[in-house]
C-alpha atoms as a PDB file:
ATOM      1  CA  UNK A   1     120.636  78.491  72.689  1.00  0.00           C
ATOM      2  CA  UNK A   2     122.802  75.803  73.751  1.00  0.00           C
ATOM      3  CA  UNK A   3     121.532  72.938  76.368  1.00  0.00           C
ATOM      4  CA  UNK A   4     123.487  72.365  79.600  1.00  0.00           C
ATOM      5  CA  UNK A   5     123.416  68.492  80.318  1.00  0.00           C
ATOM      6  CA  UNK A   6     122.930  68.388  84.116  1.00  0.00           C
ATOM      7  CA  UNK A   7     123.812  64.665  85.794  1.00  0.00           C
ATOM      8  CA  UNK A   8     120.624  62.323  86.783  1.00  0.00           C
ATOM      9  CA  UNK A   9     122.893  62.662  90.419  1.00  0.00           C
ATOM     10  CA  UNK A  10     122.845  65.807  90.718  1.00  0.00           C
ATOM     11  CA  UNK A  11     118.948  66.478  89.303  1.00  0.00           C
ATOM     12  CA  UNK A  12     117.931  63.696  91.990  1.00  0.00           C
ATOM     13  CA  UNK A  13     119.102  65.951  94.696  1.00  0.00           C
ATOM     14  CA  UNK A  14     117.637  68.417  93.904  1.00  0.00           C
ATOM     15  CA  UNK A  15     114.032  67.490  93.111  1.00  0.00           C
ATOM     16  CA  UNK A  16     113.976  64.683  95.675  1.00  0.00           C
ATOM     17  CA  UNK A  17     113.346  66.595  99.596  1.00  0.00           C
ATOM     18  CA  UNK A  18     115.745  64.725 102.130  1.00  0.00           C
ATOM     19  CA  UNK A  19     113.046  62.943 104.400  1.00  0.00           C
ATOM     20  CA  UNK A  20     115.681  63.099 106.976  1.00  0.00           C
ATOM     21  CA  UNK A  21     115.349  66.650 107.306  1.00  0.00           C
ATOM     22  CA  UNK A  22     111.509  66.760 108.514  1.00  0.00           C
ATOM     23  CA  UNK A  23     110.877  65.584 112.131  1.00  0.00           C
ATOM     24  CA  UNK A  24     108.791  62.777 112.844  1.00  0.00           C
ATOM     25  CA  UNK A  25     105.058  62.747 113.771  1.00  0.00           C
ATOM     26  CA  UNK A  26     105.791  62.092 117.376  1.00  0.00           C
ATOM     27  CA  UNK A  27     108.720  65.428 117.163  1.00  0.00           C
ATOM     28  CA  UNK A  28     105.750  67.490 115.548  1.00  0.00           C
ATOM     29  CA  UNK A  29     103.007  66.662 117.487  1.00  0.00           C
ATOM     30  CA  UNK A  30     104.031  65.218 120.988  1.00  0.00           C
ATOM     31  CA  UNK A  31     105.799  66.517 123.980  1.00  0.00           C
ATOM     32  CA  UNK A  32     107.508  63.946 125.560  1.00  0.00           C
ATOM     33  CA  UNK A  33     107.828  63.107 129.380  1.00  0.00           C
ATOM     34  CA  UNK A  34     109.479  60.643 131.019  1.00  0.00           C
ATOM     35  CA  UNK A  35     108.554  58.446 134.130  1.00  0.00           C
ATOM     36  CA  UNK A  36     111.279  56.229 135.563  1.00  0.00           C
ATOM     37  CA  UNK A  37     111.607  53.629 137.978  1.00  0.00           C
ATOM     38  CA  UNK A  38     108.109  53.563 138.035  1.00  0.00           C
ATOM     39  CA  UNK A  39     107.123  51.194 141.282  1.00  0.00           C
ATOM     40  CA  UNK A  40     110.835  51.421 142.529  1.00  0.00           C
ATOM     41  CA  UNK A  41     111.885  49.099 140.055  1.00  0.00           C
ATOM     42  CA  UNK A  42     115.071  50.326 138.333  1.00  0.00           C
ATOM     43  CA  UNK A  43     114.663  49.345 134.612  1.00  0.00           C
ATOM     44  CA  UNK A  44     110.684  50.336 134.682  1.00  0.00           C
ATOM     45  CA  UNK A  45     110.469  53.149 133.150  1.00  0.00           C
ATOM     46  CA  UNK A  46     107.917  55.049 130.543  1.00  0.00           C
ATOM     47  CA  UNK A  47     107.348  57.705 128.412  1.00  0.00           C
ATOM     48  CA  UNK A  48     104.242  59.688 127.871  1.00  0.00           C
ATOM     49  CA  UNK A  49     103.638  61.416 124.745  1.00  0.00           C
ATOM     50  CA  UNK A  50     101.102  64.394 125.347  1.00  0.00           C
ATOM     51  CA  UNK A  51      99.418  65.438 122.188  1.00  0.00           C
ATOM     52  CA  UNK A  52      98.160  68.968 122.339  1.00  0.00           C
ATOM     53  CA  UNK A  53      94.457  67.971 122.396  1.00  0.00           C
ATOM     54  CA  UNK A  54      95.256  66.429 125.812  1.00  0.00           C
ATOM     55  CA  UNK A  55      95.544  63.127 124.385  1.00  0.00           C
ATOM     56  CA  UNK A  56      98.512  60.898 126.501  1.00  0.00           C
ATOM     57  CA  UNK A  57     100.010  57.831 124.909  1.00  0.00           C
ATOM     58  CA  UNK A  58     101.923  55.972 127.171  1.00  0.00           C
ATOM     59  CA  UNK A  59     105.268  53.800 125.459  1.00  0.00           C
ATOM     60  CA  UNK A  60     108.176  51.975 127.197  1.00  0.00           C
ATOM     61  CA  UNK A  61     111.260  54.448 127.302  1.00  0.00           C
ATOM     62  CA  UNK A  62     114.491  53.777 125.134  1.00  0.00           C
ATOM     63  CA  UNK A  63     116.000  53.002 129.091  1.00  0.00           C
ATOM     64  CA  UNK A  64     113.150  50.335 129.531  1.00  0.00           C
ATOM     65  CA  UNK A  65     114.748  46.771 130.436  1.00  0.00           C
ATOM     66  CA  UNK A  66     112.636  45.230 127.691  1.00  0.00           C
ATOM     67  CA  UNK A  67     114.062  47.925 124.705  1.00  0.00           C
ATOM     68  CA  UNK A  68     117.299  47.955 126.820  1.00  0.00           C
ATOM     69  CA  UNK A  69     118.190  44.669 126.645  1.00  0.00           C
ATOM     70  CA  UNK A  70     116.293  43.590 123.700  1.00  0.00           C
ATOM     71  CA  UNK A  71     113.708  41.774 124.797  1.00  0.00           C
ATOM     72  CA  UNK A  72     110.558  40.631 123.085  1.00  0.00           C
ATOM     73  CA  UNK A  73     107.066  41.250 124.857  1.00  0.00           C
ATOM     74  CA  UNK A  74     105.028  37.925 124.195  1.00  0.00           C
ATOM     75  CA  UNK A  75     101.890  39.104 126.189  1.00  0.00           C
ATOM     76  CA  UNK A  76     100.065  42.348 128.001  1.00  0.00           C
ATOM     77  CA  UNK A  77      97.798  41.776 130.610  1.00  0.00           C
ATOM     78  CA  UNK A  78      95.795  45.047 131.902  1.00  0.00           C
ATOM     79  CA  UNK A  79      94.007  44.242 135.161  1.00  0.00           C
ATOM     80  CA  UNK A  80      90.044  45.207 134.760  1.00  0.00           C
END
């Protein structure tokens, strides 16, 4: 019986899975909603990830002014 030499290339793709080709936690898990202008305030807007166990996580949307326009967040302040 003769050996085939296969490529380390070629071997890599196919034991290595393409972690590209799973969806992320928040694709698996979360439905997301969107909230915008929140306030009237163009720029202000959210998303809320709701988990199936009725758990909510509210995160700035990609069309938030601070992710928009790259801006850093140097303090959070939630009234009591």
């Amino acid at each position: 019986m003769e050996s085939q030499e296969i490529s380390n290339e070629k071997l890599k793709q196919n034991i290595e899975p393409n972690v590209y080709e799973y969806p992320t936690v928040v694709e698996r898990y979360y439905t997301k909603k969107y909230k915008t202008a929140v306030k009237g305030q163009n720029g202000n807007d959210f998303c809320i990830l709701c988990h199936s166990n009725k758990l909510c996580l509210v995160t700035l949307a990609p069309s938030h002014s601070i992710l928009r326009e790259k801006k850093e967040c140097t303090v959070c302040i939630f009234p009591s």
